[in-house]
N, C-alpha and C. Protein backbone atom coordinates (compact mmCIF):
# COMPACT_ATOMS: atom_id res chain seq x y z
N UNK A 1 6.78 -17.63 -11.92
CA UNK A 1 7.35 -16.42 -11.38
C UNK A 1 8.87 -16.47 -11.41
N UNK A 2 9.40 -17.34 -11.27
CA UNK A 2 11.11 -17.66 -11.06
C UNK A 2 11.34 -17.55 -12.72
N UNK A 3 10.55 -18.14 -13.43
CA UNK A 3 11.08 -18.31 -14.99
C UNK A 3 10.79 -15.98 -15.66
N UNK A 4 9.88 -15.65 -15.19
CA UNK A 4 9.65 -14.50 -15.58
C UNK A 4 10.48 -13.61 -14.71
N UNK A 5 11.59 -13.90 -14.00
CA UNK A 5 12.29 -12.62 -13.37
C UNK A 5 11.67 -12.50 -12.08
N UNK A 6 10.06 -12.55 -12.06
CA UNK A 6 9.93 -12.03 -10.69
C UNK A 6 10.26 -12.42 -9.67
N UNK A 7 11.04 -13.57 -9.25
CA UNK A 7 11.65 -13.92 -7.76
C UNK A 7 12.13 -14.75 -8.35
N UNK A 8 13.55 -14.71 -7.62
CA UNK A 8 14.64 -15.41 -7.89
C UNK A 8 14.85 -16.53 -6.61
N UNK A 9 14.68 -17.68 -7.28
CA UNK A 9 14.60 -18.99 -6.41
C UNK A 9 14.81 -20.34 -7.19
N UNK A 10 15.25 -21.53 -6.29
CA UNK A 10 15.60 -22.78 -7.49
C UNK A 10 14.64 -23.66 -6.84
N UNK A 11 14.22 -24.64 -7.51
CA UNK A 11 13.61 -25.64 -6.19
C UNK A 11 14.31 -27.18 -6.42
N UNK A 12 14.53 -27.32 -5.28
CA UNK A 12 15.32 -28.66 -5.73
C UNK A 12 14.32 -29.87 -6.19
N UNK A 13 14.44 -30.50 -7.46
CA UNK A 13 13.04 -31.49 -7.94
C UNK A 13 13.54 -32.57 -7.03
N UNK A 14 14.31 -33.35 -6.41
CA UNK A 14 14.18 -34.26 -5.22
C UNK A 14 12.84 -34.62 -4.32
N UNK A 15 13.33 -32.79 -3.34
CA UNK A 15 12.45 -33.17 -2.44
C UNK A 15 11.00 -31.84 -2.36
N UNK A 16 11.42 -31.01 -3.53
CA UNK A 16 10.54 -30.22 -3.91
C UNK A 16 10.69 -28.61 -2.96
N UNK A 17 12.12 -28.57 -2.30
CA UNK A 17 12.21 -27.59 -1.28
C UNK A 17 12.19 -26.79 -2.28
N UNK A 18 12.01 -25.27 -1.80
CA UNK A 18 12.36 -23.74 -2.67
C UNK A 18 12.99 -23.10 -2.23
N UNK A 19 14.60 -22.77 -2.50
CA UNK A 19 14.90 -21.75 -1.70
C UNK A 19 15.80 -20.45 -2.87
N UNK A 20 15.09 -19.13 -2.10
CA UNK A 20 15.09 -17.94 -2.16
C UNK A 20 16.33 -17.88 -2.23
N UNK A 21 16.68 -16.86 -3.00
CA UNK A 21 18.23 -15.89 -4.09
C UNK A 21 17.89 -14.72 -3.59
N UNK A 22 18.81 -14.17 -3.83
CA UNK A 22 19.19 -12.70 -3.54
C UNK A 22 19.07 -12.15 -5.13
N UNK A 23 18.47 -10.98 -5.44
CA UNK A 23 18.25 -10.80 -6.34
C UNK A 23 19.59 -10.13 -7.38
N UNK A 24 20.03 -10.88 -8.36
CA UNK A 24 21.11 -10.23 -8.69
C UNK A 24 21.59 -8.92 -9.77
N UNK A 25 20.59 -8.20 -9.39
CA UNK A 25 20.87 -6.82 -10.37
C UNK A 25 21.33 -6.64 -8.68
N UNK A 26 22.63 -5.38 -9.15
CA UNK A 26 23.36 -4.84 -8.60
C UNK A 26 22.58 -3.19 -9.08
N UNK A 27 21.57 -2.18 -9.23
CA UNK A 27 21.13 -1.76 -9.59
C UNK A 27 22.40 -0.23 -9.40
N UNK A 28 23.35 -0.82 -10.32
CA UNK A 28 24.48 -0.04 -10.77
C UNK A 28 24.88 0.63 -12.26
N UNK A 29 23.17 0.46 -12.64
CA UNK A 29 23.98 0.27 -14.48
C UNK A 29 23.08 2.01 -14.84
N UNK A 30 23.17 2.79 -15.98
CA UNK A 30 22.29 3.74 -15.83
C UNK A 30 21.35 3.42 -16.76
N UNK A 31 20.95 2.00 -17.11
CA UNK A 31 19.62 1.65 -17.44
C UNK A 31 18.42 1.56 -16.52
N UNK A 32 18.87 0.61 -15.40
CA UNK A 32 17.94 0.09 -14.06
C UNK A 32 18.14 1.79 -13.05
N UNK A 33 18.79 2.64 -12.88
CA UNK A 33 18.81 3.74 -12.80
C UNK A 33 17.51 4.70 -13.29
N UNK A 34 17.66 5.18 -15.18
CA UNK A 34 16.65 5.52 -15.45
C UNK A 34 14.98 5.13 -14.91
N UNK A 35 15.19 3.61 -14.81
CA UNK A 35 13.63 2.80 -14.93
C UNK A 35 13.11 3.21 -13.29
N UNK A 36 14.36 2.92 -12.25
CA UNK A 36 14.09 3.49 -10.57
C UNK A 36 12.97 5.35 -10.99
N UNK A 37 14.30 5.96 -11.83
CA UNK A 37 13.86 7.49 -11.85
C UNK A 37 12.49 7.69 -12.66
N UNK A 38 12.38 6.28 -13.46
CA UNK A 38 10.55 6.46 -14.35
C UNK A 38 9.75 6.06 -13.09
N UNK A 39 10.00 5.22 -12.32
CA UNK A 39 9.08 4.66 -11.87
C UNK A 39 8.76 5.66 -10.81
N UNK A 40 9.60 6.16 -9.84
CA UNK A 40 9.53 7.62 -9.20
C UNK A 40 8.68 7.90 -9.89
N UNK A 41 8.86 8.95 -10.71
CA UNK A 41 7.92 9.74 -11.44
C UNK A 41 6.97 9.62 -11.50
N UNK A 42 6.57 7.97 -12.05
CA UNK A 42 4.90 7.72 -12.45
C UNK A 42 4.37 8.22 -10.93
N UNK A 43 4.50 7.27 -9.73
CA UNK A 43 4.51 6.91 -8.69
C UNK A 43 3.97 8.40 -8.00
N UNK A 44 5.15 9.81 -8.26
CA UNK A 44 4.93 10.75 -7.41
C UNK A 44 3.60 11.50 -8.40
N UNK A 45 3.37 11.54 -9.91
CA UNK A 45 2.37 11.84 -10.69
C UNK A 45 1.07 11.36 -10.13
N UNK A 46 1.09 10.07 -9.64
CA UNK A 46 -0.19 9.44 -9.07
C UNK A 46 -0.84 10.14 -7.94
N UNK A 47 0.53 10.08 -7.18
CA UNK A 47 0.26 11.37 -5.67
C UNK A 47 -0.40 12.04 -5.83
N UNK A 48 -0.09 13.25 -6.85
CA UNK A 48 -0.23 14.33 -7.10
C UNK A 48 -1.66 14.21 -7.68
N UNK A 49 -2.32 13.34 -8.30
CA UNK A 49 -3.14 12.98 -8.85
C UNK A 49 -4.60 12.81 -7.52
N UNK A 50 -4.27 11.73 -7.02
CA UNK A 50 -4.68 11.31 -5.79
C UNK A 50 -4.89 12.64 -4.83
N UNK A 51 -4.26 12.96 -4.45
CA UNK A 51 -4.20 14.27 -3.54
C UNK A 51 -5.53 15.24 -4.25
N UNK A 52 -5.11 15.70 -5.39
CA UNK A 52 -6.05 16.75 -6.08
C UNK A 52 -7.30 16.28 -5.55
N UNK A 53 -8.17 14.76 -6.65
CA UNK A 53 -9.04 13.93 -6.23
C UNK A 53 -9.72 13.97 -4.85
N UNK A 54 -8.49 13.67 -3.98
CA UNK A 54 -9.52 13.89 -2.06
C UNK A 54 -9.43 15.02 -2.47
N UNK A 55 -8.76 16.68 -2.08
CA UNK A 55 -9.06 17.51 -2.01
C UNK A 55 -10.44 17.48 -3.02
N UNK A 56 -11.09 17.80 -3.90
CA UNK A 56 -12.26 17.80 -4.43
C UNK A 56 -13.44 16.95 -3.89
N UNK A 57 -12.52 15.87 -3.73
CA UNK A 57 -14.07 15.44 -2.79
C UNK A 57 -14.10 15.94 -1.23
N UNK A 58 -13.36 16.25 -0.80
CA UNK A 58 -13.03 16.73 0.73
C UNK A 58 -14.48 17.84 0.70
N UNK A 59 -14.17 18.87 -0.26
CA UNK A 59 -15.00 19.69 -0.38
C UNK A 59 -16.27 19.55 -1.43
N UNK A 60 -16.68 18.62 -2.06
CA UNK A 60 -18.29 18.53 -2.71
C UNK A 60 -18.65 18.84 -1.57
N UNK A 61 -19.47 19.15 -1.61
CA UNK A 61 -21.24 19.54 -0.30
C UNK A 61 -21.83 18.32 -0.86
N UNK A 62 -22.36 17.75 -1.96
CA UNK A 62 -23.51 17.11 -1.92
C UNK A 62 -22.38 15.71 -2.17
N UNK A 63 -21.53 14.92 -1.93
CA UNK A 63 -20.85 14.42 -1.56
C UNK A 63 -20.78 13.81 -0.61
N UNK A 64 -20.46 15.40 0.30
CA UNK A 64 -20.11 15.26 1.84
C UNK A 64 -21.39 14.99 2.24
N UNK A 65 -23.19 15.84 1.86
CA UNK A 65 -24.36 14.91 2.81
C UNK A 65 -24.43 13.75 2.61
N UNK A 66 -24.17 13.20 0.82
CA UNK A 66 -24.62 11.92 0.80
C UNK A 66 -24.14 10.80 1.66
N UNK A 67 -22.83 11.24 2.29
CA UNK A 67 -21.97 9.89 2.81
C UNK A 67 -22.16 10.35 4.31
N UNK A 68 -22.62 11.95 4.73
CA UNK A 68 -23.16 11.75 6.11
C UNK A 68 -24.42 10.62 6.47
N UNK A 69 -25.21 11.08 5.40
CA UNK A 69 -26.40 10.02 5.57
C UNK A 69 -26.42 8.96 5.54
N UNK A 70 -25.49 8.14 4.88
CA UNK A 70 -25.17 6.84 4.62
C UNK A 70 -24.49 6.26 5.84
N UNK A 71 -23.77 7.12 6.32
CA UNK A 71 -22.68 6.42 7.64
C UNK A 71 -23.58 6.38 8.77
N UNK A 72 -23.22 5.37 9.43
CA UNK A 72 -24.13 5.41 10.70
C UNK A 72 -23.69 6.16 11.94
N UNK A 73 -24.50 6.72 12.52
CA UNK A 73 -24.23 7.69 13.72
C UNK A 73 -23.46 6.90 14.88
N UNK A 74 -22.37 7.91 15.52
CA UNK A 74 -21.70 6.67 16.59
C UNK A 74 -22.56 7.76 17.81
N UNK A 75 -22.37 7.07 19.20
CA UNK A 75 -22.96 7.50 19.99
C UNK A 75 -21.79 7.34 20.95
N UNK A 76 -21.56 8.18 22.28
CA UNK A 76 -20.32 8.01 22.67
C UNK A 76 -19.89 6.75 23.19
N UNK A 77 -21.05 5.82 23.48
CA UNK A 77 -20.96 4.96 24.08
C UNK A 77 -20.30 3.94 23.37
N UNK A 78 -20.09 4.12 22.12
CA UNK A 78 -19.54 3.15 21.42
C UNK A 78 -18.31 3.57 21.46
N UNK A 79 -17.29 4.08 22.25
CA UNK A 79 -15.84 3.84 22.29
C UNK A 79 -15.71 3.90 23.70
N UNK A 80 -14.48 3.15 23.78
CA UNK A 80 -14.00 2.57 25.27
C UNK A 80 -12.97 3.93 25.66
N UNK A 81 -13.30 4.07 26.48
CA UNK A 81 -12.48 6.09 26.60
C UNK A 81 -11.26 5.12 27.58
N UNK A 82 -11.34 4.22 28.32
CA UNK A 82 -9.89 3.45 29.15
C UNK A 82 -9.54 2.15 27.97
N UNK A 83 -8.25 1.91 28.08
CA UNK A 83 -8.23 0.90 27.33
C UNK A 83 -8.64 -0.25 28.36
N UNK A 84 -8.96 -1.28 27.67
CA UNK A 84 -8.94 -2.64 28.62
C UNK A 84 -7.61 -3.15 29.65
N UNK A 85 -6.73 -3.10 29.25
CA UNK A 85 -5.86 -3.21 30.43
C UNK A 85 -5.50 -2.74 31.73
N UNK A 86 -6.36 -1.24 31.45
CA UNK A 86 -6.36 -0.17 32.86
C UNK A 86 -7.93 -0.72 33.82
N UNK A 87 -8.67 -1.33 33.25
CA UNK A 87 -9.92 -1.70 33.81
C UNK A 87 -9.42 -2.57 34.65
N UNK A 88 -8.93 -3.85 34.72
CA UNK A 88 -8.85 -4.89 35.34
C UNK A 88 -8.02 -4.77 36.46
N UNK A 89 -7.33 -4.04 37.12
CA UNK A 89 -6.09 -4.01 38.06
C UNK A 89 -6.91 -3.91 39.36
């Protein structure tokens, strides 16, 4: 990982310590610029992607029974309506 860019660190061969760098792109150049503004992009495309996706499944009907049936029924009793710390005083 240190030899491929991805984290910047030395280790001393002595005693085998590792210690962590500050990464030195100054992300000032309008190369590492562009790649910030691709990676945005992909990133907010995915969103947009994702979002559509739930919305469509939000609304299948036969979707929505199959995974009613599948999930198990809660009953109220299965949640604590006080938290535990208000019980004990």
């Amino acid at each position: 990982m240190i030899q491929d860019g991805e984290i910047f660190a030395t280790i001393n061969q002595k005693d085998g310590m590792v210690s962590f760098n500050e990464d030195p792109e100054q992300y000032k150049t309008c190369q590492m610029t562009e790649y910030i503004d691709t990676a945005i992009r992909r990133i907010m495309a995915l969103s947009k992607k994702l979002t559509t996706v739930d919305e469509q499944i939000s609304c299948d009907h036969s979707y929505l029974s199959k995974v009613g049936r599948e999930r198990s029924r809660f009953e109220i009793d299965d949640f604590d309506t006080v938290p535990q710390k208000f019980t004990n005083m």
